[in-house]
Structures are given as structure tokens and as C-alpha cells.
N, C-alpha and C. Protein backbone atom coordinates (compact mmCIF):
# COMPACT_ATOMS: atom_id res chain seq x y z
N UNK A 1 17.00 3.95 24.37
CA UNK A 1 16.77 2.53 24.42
C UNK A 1 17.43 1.91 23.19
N UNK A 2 18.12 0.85 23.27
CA UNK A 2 18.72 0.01 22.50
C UNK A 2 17.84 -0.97 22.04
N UNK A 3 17.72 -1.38 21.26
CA UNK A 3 16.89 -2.65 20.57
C UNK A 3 17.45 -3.29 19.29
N UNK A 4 17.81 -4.49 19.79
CA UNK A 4 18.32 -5.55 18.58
C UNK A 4 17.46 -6.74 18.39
N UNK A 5 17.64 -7.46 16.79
CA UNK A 5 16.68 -8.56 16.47
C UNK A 5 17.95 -9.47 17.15
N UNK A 6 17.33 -10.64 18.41
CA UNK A 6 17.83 -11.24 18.58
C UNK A 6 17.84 -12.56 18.25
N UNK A 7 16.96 -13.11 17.30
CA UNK A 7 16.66 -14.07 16.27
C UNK A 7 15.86 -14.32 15.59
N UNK A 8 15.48 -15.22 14.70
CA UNK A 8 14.47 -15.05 13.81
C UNK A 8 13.83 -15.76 13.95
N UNK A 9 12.35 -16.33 13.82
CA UNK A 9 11.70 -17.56 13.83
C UNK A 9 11.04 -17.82 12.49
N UNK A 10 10.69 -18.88 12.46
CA UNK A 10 10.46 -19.58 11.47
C UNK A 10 8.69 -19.18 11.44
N UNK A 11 8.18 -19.10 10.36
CA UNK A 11 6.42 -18.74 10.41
C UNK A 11 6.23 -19.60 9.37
N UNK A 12 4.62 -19.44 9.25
CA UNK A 12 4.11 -19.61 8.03
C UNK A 12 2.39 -19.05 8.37
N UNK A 13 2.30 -18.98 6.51
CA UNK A 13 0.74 -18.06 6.80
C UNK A 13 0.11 -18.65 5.58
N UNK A 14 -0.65 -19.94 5.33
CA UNK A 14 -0.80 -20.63 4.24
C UNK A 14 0.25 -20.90 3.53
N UNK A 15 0.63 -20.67 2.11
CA UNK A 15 1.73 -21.07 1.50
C UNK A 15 2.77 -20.71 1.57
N UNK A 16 2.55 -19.26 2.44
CA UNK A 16 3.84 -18.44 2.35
C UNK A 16 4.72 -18.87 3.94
N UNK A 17 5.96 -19.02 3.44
CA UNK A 17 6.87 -19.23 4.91
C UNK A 17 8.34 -18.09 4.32
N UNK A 18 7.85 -17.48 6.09
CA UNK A 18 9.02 -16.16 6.05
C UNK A 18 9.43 -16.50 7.70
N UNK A 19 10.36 -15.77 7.95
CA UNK A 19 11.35 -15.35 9.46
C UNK A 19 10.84 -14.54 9.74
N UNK A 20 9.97 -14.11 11.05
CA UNK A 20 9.80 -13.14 11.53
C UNK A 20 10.44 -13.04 12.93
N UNK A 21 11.31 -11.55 12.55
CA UNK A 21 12.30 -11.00 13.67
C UNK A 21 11.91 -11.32 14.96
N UNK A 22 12.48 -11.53 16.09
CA UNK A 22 12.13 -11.49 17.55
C UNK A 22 13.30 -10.04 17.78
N UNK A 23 12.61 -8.91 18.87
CA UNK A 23 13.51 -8.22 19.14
C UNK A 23 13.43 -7.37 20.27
N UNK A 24 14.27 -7.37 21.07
CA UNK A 24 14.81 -7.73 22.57
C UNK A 24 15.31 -6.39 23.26
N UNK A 25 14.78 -5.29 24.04
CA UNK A 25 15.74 -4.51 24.49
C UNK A 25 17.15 -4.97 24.92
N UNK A 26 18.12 -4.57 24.52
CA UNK A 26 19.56 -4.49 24.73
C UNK A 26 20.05 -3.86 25.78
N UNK A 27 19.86 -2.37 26.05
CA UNK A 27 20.11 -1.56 27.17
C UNK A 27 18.63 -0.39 27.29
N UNK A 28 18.98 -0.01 28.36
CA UNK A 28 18.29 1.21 28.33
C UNK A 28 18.81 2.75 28.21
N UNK A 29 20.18 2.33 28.47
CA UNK A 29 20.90 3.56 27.68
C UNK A 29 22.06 3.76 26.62
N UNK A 30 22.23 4.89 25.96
CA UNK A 30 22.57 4.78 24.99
C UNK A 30 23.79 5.64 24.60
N UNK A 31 25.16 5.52 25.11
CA UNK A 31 25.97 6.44 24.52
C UNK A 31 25.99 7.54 24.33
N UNK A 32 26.96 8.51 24.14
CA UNK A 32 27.20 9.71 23.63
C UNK A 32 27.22 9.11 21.58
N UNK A 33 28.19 8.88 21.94
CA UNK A 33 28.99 8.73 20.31
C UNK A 33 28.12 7.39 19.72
N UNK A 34 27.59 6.70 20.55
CA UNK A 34 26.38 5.74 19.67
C UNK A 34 25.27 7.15 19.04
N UNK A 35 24.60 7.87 19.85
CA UNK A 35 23.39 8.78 19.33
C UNK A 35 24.41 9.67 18.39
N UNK A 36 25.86 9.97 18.56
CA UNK A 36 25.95 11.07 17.42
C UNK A 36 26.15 10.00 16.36
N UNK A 37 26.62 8.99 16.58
CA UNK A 37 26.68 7.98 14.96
C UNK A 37 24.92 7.45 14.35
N UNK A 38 23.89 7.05 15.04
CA UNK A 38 22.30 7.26 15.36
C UNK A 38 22.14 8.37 14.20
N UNK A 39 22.23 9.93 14.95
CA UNK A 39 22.13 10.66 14.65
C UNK A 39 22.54 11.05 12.86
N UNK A 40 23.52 10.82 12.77
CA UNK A 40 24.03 10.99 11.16
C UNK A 40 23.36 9.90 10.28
N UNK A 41 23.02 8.87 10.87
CA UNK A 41 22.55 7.70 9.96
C UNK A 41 21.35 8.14 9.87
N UNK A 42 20.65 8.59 10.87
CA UNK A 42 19.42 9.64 10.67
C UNK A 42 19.15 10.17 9.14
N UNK A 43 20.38 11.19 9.37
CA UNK A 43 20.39 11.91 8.47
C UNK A 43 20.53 11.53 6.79
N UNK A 44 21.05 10.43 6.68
CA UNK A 44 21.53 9.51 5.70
C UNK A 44 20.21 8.80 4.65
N UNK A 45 19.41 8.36 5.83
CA UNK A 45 18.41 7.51 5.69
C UNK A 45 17.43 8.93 4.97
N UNK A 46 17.19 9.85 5.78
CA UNK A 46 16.16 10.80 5.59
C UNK A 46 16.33 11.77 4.25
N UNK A 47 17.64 11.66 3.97
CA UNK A 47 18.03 11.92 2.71
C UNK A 47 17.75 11.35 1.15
N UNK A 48 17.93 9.63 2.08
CA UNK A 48 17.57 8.94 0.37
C UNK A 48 15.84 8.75 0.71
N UNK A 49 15.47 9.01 1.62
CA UNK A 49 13.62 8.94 1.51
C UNK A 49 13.12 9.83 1.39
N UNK A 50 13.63 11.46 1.48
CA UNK A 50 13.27 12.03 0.33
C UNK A 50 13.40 12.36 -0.96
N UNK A 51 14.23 11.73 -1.23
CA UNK A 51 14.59 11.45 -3.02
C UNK A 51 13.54 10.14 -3.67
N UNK A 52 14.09 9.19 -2.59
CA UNK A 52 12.72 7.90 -2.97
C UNK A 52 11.34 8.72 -3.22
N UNK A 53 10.57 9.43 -2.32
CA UNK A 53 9.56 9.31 -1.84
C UNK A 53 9.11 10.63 -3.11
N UNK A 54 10.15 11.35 -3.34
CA UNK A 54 9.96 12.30 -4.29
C UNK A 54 9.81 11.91 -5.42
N UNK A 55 10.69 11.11 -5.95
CA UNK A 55 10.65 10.45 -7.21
C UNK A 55 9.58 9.74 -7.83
N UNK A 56 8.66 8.85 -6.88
CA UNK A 56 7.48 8.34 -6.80
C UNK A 56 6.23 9.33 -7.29
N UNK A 57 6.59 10.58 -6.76
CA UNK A 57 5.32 10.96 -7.02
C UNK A 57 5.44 12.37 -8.47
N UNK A 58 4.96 12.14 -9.39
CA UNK A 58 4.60 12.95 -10.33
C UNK A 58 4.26 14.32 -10.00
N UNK A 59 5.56 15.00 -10.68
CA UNK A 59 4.94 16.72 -10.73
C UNK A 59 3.97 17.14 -11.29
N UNK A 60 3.39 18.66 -10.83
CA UNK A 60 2.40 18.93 -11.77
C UNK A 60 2.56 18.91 -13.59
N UNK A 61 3.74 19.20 -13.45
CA UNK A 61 4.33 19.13 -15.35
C UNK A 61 4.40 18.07 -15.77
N UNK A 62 4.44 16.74 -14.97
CA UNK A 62 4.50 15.45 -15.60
C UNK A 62 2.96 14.82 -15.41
N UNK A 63 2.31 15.42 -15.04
CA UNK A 63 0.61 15.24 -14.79
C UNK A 63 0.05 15.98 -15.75
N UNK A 64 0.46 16.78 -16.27
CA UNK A 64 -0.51 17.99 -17.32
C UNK A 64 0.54 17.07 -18.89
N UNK A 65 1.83 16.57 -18.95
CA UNK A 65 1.55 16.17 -20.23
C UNK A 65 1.55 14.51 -20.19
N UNK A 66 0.85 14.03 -19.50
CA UNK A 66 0.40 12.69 -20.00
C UNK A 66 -0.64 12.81 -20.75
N UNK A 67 -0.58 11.45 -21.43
CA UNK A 67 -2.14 12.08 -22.57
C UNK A 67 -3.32 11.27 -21.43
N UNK A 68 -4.71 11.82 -22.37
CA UNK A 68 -5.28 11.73 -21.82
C UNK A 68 -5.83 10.44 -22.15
N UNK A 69 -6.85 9.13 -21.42
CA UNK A 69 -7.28 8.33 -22.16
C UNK A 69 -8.70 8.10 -22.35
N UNK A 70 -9.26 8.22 -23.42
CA UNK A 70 -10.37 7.88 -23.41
C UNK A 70 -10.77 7.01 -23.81
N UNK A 71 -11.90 5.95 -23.19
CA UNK A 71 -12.11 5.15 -23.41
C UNK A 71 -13.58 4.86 -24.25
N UNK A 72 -13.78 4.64 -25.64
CA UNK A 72 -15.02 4.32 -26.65
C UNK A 72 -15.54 2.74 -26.92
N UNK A 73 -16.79 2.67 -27.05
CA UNK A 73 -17.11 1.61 -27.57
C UNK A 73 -16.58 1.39 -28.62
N UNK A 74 -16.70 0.01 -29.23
CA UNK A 74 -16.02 -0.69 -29.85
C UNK A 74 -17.21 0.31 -31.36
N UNK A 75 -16.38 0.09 -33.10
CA UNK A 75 -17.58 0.67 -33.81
C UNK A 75 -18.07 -0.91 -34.82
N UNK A 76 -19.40 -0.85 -34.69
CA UNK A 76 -19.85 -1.86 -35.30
C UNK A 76 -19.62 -1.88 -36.53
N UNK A 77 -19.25 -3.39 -37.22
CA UNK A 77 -18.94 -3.12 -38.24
C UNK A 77 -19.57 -4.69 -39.11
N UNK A 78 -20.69 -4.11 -40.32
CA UNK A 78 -21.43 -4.73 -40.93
C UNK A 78 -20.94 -5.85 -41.44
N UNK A 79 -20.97 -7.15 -41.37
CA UNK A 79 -20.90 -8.49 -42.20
C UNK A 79 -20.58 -8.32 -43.63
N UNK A 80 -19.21 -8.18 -44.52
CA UNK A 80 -19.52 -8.03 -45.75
C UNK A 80 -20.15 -9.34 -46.68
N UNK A 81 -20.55 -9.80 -46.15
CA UNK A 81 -20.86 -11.27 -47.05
C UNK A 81 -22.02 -11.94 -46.50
């Protein structure tokens, strides 16, 4: 199945105003050489989202040397005068 945004509309949601896509089957079938070009962009995409998705998250070695924080009350401290 093919699917393209075939225009945008205009919204709003209180203050905020954005375009939200409208999107339309195109065909119901799909090429040879469209799915092998599909296919590699696949691959493209799935490549930089596991680098993104990796990068995001902290190894165990970058988890064991963060410091630690602790948090103390404040120490009272007497009026000199």
C-alpha cells in the first residue's frame, strides 16, 4: 500500500496552531524497484535509530561514574550579634 500526505490543514488546540497532515491511500500496489528502494531506506533509517536510540541511553560505565548526590539539610548557623 502506498500512502501520501495529500495536504495539510490548518488546526488549533488553545494557543497552539500547527498543520495536521491529511493522508490518502495512493495505490494499493507497490512496485518491484519502489520496495527495493523502501527497502534500503529501511535500512538507512534503522541504522541512524540505532545510534540515536543508543546514544540516549547511558552505559553501565557511565552510570557507575556519575557522582552520587546527596541531598542535606541546610546547617544552622547562630546569629553573631
Amino acid at each position: 500500500m502506498v500512502v501520501a500526505v495529500t495536504e495539510a490543514v490548518e488546526d488549533r488546540k488553545g494557543a497552539v496552531s500547527y498543520n495536521r497532515p491529511v493522508f490518502s491511500v495512493v495505490s494499493n500496489t507497490l512496485s518491484d524497484e519502489a520496495a527495493l528502494q523502501a527497502d534500503k531506506m529501511d535500512g538507512t533509517l534503522q541504522e541512524y535509530l540505532s545510534s540515536y536510540l543508543k546514544a540516549e541511553k547511558p552505559t553501565e560505565e557511565e552510570k557507575e561514574s556519575e557522582p552520587e548526590v546527596v541531598y542535606s539539610e541546610p546547617a544552622i548557623v547562630a546569629d553573631p550579634f
